[in-house]
Protein backbone atom coordinates (compact mmCIF):
# COMPACT_ATOMS: atom_id res chain seq x y z
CA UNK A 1 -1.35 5.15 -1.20
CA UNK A 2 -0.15 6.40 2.32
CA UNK A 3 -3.56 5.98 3.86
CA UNK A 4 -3.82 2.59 2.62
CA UNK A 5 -0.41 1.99 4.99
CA UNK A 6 -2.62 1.72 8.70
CA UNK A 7 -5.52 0.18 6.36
CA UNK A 8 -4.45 -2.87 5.38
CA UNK A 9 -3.54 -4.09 8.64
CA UNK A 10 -7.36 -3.00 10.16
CA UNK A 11 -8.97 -4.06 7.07
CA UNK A 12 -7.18 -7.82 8.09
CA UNK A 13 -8.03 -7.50 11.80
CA UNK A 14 -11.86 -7.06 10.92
CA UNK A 15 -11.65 -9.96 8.51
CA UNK A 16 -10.59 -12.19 11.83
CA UNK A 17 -12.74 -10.51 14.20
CA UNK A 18 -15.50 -11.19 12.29
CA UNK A 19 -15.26 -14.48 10.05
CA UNK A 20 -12.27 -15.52 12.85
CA UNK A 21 -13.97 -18.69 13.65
CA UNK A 22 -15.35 -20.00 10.36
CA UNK A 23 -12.24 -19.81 9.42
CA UNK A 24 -9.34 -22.02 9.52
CA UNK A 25 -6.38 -21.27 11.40
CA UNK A 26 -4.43 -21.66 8.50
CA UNK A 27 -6.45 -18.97 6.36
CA UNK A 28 -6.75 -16.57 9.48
CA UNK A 29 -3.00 -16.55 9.67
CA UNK A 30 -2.75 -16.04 5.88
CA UNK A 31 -5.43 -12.86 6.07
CA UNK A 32 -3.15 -11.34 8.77
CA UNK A 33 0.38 -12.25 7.29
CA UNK A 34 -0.76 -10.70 3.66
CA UNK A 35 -2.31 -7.46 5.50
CA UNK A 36 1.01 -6.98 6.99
CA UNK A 37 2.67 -8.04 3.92
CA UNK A 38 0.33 -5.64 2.22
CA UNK A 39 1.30 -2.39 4.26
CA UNK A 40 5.35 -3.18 4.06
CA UNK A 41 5.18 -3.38 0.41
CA UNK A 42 3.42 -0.18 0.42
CA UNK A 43 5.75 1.67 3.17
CA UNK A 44 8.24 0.38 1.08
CA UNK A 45 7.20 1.63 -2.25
CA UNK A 46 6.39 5.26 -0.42
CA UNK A 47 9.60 5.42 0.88
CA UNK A 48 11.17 4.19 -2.53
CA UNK A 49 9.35 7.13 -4.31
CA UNK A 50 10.61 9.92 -1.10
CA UNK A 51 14.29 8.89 -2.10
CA UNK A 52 13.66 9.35 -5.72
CA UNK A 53 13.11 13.06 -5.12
CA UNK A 54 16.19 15.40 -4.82
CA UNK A 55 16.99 16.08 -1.28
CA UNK A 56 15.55 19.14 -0.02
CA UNK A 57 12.76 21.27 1.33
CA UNK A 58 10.64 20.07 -1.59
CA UNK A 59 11.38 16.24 -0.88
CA UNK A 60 7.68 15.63 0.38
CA UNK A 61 5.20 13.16 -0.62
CA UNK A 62 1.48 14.59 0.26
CA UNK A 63 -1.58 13.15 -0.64
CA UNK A 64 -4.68 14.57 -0.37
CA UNK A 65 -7.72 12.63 1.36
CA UNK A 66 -10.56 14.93 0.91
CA UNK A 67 -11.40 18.54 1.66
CA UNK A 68 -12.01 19.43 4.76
CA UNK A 69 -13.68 22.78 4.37
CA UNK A 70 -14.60 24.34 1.54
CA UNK A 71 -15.96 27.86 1.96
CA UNK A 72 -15.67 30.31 -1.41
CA UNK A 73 -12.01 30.35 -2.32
CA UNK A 74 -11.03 28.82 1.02
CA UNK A 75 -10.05 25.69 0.87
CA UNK A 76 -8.86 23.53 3.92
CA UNK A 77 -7.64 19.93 2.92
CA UNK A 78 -7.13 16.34 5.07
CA UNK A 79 -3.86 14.84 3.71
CA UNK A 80 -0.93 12.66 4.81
CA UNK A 81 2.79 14.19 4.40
CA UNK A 82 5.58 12.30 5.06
CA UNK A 83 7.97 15.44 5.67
CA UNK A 84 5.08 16.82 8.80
CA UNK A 85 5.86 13.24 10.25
CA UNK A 86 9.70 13.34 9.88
CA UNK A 87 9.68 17.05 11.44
CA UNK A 88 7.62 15.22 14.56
CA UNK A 89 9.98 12.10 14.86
CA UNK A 90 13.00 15.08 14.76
CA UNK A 91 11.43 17.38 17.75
CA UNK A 92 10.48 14.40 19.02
CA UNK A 93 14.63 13.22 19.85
């Protein structure tokens, strides 16, 4: 669900970029509103499901994309955490 977030909004910017002029302004507009509309109803729902879990180091949502690199018993994943973005934002201030 969290990579869907940045997708929605590309996935509507390639719709207009390439059907932008056989369309109507009208339906260009409503591609790009409803991508946007799209992603907040997701960020939305992800952050809905962070606050339903207790407050502390285990309050992370992580989803796994696909593995990376899988080697025997190693196993090195791609996936999206919300907590390795809040500790960024925090050493970011």
């Amino acid at each position: 669900m969290l990579s869907l977030i940045p997708l929605l909004p590309f996935t509507g910017f390639l719709i207009n970029a390439t059907l932008g002029r056989r369309l109507t302004k009208g339906v260009s507009g409503a591609v790009a509103c409803l991508a946007m509309l799209g992603a907040f109803g997701l960020s939305a729902a992800a952050a809905m499901r962070l606050l339903a879990i207790e407050p502390g180091p285990g309050r992370v949502i992580d989803e796994r994309l696909y593995t990376w690199i899988a080697a025997g018993s190693f196993h090195c994943y791609s996936s999206h955490s919300t907590l390795q973005a809040a500790r960024k934002i925090t050493h970011t201030l």
